[in-house]
Protein backbone atom coordinates (compact mmCIF):
# COMPACT_ATOMS: atom_id res chain seq x y z
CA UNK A 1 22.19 1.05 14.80
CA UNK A 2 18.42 1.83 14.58
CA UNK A 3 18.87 3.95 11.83
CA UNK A 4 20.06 1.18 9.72
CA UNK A 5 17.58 -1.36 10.89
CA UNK A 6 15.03 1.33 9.75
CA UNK A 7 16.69 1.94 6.61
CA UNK A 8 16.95 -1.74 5.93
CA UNK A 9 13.75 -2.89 7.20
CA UNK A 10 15.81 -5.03 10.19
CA UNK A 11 14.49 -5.82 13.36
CA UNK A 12 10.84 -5.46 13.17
CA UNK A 13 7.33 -5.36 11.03
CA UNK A 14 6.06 -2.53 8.80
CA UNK A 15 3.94 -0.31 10.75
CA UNK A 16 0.11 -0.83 10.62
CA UNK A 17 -1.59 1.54 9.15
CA UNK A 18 -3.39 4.22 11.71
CA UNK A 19 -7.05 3.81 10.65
CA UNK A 20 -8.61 0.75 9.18
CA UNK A 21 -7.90 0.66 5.30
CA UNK A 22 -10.03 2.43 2.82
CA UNK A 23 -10.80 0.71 -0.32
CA UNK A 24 -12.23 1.46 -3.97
CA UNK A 25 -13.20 -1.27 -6.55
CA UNK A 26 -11.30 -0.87 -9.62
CA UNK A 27 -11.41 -3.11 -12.94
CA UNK A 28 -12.43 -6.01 -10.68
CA UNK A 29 -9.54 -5.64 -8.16
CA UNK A 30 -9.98 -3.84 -4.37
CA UNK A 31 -7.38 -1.33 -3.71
CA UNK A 32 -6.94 -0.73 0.17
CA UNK A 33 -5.12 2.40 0.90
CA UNK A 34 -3.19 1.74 3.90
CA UNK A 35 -0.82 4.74 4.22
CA UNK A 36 1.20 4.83 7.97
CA UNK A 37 3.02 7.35 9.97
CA UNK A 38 6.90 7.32 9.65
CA UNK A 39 8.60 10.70 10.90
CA UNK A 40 5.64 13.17 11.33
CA UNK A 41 4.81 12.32 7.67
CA UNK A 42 2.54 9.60 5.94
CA UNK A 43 4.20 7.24 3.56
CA UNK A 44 2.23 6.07 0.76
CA UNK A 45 1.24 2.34 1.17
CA UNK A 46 -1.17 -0.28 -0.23
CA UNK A 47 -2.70 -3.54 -1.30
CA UNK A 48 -4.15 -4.61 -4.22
CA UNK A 49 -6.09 -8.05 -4.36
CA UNK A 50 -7.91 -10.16 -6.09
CA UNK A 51 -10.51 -12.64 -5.28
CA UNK A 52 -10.81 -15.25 -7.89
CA UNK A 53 -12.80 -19.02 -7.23
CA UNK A 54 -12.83 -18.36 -3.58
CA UNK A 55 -9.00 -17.63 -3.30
CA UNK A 56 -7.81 -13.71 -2.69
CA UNK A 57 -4.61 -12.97 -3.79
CA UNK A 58 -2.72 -9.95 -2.36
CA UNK A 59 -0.08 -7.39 -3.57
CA UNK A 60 1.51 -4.77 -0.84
CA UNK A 61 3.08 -1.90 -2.04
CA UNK A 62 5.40 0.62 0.11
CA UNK A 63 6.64 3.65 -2.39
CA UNK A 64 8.99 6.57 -1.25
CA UNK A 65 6.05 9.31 -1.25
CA UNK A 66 5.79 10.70 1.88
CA UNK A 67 3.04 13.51 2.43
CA UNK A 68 2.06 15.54 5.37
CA UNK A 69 -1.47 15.04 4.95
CA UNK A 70 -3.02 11.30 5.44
CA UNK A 71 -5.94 11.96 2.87
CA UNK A 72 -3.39 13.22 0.29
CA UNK A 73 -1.33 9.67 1.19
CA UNK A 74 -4.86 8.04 0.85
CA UNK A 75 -5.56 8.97 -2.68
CA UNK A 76 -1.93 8.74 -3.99
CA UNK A 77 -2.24 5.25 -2.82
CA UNK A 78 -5.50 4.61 -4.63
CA UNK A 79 -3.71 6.25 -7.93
CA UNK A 80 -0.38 3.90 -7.97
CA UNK A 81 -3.00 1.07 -7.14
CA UNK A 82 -4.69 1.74 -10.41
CA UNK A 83 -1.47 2.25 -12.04
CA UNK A 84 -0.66 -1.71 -11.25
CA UNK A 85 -3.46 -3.07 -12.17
CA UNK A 86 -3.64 -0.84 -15.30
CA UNK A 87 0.54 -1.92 -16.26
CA UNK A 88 0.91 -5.40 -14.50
CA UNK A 89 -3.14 -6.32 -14.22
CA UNK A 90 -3.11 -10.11 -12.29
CA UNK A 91 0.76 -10.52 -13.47
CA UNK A 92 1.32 -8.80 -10.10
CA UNK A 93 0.65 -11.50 -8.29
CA UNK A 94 3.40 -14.05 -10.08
């Protein structure tokens, strides 16, 4: 039964990610790169935001990449950050 609560996301929170989130500044947005542990890998995880007029508005993203290094997770987390702002820009947050 825990197997399909983990496969379905039942029963619980995502897991918070290990270390407090790195971030990078890109095209006015902050990426956070908040990869977590699952398994003995690190699967690739993230928020982009914007602040605009006093009001930040978030976007969390959980992909399928899993890596075995948390640096590696890090900056593939950074690159499909860039990669919505770059395709959706602030039509992510509608």
């Amino acid at each position: 039964m825990s197997f399909l609560k983990k496969l379905f996301g039942l029963g619980g929170s995502a897991p918070a990610a290990e270390k407090p989130a790195e971030t990078q500044d890109y095209k006015g947005f902050k990426i956070a790169a908040t990869p977590f542990k699952d398994g003995g890998q690190w699967q690739l995880c993230g928020v982009v935001s914007l602040e605009e007029n006093g009001v930040t508005r978030e976007h969390r993203f959980i992909r399928a990449d899993k890596f075995s290094d948390a640096d590696q997770a890090k900056e593939m987390a950074f690159e499909k950050g860039k990669l919505i702002v770059d395709q959706l820009g602030k039509s992510v947050f509608d």
